[in-house]
N, C-alpha and C. Protein backbone atom coordinates (compact mmCIF):
# COMPACT_ATOMS: atom_id res chain seq x y z
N UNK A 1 0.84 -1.18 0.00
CA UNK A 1 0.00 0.00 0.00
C UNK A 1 0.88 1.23 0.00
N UNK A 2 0.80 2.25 -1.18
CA UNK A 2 1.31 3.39 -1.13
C UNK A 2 0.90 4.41 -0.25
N UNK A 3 1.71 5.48 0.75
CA UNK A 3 1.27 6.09 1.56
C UNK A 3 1.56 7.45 1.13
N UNK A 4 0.60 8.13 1.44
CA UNK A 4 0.42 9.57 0.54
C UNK A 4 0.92 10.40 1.18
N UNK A 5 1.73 10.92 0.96
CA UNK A 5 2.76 12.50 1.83
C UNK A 5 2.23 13.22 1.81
N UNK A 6 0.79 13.21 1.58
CA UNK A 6 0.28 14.42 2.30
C UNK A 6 -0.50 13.70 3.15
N UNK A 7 0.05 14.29 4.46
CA UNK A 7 -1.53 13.51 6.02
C UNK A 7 -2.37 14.45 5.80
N UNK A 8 -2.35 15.69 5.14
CA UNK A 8 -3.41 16.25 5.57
C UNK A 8 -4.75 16.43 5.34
N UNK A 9 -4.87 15.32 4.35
CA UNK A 9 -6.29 15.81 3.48
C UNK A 9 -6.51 16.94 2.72
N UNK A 10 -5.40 17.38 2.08
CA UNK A 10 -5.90 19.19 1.61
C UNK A 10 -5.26 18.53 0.30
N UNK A 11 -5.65 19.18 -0.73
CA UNK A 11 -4.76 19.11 -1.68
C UNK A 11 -3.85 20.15 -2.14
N UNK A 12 -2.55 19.80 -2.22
CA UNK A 12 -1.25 20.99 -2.27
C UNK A 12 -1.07 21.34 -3.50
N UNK A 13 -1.67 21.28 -4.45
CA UNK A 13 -1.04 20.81 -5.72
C UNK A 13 -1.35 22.60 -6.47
N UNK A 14 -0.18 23.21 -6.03
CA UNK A 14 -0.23 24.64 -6.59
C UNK A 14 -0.23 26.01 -5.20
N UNK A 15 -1.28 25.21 -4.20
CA UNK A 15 -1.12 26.08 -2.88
C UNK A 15 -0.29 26.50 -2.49
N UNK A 16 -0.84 27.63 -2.20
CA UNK A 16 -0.03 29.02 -1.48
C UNK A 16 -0.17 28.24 0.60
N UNK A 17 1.06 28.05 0.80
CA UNK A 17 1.14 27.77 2.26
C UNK A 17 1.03 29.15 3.01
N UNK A 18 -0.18 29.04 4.01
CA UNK A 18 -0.65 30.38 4.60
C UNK A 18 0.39 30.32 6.01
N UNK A 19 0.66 31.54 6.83
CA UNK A 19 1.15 31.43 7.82
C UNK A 19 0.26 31.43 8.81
N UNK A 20 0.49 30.72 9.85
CA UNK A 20 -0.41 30.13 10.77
C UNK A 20 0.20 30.40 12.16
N UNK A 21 -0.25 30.95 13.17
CA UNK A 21 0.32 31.24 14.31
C UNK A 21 -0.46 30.94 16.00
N UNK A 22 0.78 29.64 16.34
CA UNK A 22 -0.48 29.09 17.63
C UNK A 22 -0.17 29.90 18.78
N UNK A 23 -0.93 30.03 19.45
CA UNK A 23 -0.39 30.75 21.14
C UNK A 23 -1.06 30.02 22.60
N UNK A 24 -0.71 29.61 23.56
CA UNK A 24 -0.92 28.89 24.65
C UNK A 24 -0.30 29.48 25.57
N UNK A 25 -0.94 29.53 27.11
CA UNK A 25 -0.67 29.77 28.37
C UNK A 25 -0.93 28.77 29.41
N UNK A 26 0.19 28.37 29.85
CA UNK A 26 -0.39 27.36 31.22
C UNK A 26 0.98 27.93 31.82
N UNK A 27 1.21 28.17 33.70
CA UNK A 27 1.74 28.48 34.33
C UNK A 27 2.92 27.69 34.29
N UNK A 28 2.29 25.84 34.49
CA UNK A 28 3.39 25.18 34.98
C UNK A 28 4.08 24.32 33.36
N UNK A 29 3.51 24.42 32.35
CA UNK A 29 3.76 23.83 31.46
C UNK A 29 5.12 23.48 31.41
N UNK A 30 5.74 22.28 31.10
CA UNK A 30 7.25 22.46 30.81
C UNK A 30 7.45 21.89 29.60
N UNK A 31 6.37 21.36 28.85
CA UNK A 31 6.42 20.72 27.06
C UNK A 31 5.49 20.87 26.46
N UNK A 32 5.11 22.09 25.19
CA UNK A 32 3.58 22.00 24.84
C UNK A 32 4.34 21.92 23.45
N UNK A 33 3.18 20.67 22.93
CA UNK A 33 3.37 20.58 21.04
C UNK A 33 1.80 20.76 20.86
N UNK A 34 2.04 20.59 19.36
CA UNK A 34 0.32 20.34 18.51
C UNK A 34 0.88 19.13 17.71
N UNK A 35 -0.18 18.66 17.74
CA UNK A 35 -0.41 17.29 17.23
C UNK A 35 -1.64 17.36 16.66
N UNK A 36 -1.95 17.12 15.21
CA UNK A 36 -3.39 17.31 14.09
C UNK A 36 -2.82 16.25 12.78
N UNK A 37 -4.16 16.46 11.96
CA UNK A 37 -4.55 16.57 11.02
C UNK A 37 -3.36 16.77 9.82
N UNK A 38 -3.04 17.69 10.18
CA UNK A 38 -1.89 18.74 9.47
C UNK A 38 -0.45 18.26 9.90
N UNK A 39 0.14 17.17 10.41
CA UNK A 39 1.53 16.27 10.88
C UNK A 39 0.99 14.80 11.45
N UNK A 40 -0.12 14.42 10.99
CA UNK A 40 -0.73 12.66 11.14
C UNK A 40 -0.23 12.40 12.62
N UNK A 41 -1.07 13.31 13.06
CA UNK A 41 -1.17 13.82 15.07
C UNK A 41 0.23 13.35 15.57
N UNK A 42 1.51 13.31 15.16
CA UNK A 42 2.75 13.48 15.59
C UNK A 42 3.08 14.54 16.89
N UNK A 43 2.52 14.36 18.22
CA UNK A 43 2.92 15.76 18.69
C UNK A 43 4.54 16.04 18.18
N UNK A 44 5.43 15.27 18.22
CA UNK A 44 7.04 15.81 18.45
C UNK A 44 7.21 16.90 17.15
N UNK A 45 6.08 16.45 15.97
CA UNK A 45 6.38 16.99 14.81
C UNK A 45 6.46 19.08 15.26
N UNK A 46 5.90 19.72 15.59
CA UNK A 46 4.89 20.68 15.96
C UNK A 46 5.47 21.35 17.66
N UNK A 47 6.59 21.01 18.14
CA UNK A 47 6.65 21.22 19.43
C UNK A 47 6.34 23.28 19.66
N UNK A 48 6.04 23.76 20.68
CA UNK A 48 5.80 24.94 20.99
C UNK A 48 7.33 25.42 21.50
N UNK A 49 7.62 27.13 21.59
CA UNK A 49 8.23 27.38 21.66
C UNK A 49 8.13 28.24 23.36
N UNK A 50 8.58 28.18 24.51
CA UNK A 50 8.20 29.23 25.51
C UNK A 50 8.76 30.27 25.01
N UNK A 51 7.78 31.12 25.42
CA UNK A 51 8.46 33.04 25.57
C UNK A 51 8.12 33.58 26.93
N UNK A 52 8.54 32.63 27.77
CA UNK A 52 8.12 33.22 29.16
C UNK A 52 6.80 33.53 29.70
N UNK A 53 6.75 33.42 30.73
CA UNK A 53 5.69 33.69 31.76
C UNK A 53 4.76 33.05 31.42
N UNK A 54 4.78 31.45 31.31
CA UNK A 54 4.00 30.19 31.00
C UNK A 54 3.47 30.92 29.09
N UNK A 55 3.83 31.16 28.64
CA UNK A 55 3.29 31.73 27.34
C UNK A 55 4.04 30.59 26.47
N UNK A 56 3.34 30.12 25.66
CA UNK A 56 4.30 28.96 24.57
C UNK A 56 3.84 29.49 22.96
N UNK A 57 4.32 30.16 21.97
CA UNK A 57 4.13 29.97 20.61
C UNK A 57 4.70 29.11 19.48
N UNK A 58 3.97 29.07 18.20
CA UNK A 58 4.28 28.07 17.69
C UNK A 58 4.00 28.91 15.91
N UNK A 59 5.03 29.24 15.10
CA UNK A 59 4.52 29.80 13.87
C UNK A 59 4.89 28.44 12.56
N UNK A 60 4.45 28.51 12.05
CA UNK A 60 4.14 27.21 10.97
C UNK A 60 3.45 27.65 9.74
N UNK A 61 3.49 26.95 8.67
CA UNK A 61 2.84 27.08 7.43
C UNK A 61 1.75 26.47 6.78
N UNK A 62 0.85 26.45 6.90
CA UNK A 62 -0.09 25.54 6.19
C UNK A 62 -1.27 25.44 5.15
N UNK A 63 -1.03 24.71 4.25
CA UNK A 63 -1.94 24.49 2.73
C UNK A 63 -3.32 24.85 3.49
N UNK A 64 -4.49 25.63 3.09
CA UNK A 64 -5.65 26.56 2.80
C UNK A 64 -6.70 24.83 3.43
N UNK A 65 -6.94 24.74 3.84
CA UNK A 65 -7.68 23.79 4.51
C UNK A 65 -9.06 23.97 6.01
N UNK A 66 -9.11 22.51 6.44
CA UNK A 66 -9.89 22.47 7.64
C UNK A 66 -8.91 21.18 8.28
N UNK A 67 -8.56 21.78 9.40
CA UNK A 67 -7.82 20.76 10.04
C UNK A 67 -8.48 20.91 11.41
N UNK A 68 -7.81 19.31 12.11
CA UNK A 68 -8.20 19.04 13.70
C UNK A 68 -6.77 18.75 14.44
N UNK A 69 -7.11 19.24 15.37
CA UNK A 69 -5.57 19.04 16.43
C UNK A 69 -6.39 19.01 18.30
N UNK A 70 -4.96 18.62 18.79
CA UNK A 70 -5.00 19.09 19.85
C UNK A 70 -3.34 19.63 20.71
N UNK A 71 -3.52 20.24 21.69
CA UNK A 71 -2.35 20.46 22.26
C UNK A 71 -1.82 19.52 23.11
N UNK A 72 -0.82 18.98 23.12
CA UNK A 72 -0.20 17.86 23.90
C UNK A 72 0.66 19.23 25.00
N UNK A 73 0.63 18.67 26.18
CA UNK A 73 0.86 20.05 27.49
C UNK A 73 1.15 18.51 28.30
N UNK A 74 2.67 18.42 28.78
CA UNK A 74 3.25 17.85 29.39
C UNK A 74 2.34 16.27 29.41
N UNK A 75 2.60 15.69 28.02
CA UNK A 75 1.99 14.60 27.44
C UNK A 75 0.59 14.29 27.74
N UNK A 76 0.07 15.39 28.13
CA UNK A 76 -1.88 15.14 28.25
C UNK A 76 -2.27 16.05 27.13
N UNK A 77 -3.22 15.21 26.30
CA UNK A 77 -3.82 15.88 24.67
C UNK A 77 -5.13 16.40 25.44
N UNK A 78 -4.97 18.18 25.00
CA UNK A 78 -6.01 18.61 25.56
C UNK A 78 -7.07 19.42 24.34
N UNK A 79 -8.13 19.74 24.12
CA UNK A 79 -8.46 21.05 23.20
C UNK A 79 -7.67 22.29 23.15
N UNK A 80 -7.22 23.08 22.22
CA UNK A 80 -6.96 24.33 22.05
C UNK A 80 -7.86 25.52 22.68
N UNK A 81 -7.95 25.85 24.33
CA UNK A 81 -8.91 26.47 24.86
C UNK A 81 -8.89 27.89 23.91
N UNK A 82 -7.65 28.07 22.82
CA UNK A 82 -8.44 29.49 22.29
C UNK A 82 -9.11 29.27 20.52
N UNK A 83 -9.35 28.08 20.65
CA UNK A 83 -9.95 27.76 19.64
C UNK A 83 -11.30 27.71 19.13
N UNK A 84 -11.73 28.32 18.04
CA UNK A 84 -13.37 28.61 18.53
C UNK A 84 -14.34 27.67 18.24
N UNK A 85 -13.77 26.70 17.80
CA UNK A 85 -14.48 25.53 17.04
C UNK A 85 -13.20 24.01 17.89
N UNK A 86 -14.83 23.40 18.22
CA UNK A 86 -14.10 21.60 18.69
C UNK A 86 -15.57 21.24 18.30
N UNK A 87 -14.72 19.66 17.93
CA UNK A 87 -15.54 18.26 17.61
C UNK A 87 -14.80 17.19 18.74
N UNK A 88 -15.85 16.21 18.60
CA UNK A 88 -15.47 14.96 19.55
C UNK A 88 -14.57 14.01 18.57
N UNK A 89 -13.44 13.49 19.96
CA UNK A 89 -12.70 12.96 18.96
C UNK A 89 -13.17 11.50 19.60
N UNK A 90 -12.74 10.25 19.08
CA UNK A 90 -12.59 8.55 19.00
C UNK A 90 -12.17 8.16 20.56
N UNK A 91 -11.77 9.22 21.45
CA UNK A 91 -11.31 8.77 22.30
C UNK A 91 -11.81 9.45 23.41
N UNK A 92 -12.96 10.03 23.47
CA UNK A 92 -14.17 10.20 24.15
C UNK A 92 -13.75 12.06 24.96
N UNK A 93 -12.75 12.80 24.35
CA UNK A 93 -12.08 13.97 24.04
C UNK A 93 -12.63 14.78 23.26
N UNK A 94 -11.99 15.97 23.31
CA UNK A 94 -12.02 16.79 21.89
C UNK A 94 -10.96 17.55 21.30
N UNK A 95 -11.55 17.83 19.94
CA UNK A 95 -10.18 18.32 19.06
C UNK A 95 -10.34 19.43 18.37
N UNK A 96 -9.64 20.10 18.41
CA UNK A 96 -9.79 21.82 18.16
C UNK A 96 -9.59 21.70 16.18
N UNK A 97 -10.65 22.62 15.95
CA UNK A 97 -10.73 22.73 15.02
C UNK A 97 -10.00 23.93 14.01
N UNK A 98 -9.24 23.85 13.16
CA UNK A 98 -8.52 25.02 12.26
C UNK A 98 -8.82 25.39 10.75
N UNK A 99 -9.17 26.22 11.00
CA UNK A 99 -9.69 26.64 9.56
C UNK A 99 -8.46 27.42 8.82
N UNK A 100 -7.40 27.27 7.87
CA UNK A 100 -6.73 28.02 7.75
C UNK A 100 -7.30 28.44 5.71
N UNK A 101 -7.53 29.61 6.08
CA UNK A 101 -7.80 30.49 4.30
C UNK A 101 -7.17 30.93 3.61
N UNK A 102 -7.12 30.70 2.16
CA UNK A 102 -6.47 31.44 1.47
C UNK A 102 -5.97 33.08 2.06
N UNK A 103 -4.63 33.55 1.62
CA UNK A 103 -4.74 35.00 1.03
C UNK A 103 -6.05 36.00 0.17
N UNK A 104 -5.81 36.79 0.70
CA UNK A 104 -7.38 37.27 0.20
C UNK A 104 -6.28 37.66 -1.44
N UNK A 105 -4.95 37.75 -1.67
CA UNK A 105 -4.70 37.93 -3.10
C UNK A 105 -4.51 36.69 -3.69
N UNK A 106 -4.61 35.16 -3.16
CA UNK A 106 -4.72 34.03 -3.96
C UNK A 106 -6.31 33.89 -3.62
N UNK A 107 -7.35 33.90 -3.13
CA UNK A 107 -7.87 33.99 -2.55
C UNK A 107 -8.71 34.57 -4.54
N UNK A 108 -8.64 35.75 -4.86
CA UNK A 108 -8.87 36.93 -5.66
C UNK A 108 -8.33 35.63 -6.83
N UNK A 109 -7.22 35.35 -6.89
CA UNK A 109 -6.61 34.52 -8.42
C UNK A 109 -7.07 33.83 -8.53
N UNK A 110 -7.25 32.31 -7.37
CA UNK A 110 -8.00 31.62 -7.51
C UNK A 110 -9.98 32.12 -8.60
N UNK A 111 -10.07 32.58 -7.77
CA UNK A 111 -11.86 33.22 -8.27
C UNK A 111 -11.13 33.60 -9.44
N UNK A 112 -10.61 34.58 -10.26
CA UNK A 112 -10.23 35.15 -11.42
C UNK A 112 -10.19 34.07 -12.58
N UNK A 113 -9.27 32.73 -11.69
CA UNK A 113 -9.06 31.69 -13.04
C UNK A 113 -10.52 30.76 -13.18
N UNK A 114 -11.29 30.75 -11.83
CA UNK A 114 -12.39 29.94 -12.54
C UNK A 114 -13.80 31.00 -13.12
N UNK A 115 -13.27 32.44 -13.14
CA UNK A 115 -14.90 32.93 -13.91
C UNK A 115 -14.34 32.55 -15.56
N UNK A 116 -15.60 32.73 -15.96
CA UNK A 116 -15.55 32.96 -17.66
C UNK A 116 -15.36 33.83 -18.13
N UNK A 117 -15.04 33.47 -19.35
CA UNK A 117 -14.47 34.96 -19.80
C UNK A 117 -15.71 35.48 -20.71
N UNK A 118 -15.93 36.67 -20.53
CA UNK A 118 -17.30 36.91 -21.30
C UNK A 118 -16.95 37.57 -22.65
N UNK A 119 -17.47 37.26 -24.23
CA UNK A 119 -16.75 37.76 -25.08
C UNK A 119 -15.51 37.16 -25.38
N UNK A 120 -15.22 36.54 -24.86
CA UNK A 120 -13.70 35.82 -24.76
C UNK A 120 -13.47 35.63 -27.27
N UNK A 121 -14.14 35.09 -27.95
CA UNK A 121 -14.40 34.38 -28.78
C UNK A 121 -15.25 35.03 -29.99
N UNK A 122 -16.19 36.28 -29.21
CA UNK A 122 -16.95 36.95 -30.06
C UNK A 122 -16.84 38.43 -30.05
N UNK A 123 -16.69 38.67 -31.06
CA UNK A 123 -16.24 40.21 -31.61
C UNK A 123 -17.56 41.12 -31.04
N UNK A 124 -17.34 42.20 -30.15
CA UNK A 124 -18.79 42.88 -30.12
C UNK A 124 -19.41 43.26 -31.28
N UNK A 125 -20.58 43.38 -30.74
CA UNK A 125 -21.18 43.81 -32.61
C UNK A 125 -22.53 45.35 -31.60
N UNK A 126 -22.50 46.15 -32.54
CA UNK A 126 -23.58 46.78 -32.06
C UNK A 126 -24.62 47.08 -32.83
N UNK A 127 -26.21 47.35 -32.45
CA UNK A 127 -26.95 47.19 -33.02
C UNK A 127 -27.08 48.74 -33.51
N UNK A 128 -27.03 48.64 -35.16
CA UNK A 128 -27.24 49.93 -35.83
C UNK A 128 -28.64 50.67 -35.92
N UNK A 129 -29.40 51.46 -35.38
CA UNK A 129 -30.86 52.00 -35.83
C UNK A 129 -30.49 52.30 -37.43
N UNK A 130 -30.98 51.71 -38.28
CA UNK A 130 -30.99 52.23 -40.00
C UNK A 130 -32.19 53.14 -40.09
N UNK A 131 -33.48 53.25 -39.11
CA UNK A 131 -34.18 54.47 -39.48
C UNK A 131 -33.86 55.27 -39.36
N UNK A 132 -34.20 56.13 -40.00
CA UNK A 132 -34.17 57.78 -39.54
C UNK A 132 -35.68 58.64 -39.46
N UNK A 133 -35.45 59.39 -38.21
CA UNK A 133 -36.65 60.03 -38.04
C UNK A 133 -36.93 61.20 -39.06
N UNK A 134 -37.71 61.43 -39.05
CA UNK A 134 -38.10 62.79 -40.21
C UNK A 134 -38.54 63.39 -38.94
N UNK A 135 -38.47 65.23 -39.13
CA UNK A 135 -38.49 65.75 -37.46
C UNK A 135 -39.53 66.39 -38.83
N UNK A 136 -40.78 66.59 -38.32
CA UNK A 136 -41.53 67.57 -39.03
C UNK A 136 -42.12 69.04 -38.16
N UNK A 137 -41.46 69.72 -39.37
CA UNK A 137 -41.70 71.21 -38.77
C UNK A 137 -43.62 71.64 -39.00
N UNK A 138 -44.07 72.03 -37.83
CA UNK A 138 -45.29 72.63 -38.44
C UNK A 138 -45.21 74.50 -38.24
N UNK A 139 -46.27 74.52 -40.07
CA UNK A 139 -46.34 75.87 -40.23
C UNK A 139 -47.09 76.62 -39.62
């Protein structure tokens, strides 16, 4: 069985990778990763970075999708409490949901390459009036 390099379910094939930026607070934390959708729930893949005063960030790139994760916080998988969207996960949990969107300027290209082109094929033509009015003067 061939295994597809992409875990993520999105298809990459031309995508613009959006920048994506996680942020977490726990006091005593001493290891926070993400683990999703988006690294085939690998926490090690994804680890967080501290910036002090229990604050952990995490900046990353990711193909225009809907992904699920959770935060692994000193090896307990928890929801993303600043996440505005969770589903139930298989293991009677939940998993924070990520919506990551186009650029609003791929976003714009995308839409541009699928309208039609109107006229694309046909020469305008305009419609000529051939009457002419007679203006009649009265005497």
């Amino acid at each position: 069985m061939k295994h597809n390099k992409n875990h993520d379910n999105v298809k990459s094939d031309g995508l613009q990778l959006e920048p994506v930026h996680f942020e977490f607070t726990h006091p005593t934390a001493r290891a926070v990763c993400i683990a999703g959708t988006f690294n085939d729930w690998q926490p090690e893949a994804k680890p967080m970075h501290p910036s002090g005063n229990g604050h952990w960030l995490k900046e990353t790139a990711l193909a225009p999708g809907t992904y699920e994760y959770c935060l692994v916080v000193d090896g307990q998988w928890m929801p993303d409490p600043l996440a505005k969207e969770t589903v139930p996960n298989p293991f009677g949990g939940r998993n924070s949901i990520l919506k990551v969107a186009s650029s609003p300027e791929a976003a714009h290209l995308a839409d541009a390459e699928n309208l039609p082109l109107k006229n694309a094929n046909k020469q305008k033509t305009q419609k000529i009036s051939t009457h002419k009015h007679k203006q009649s003067a009265t005497p």
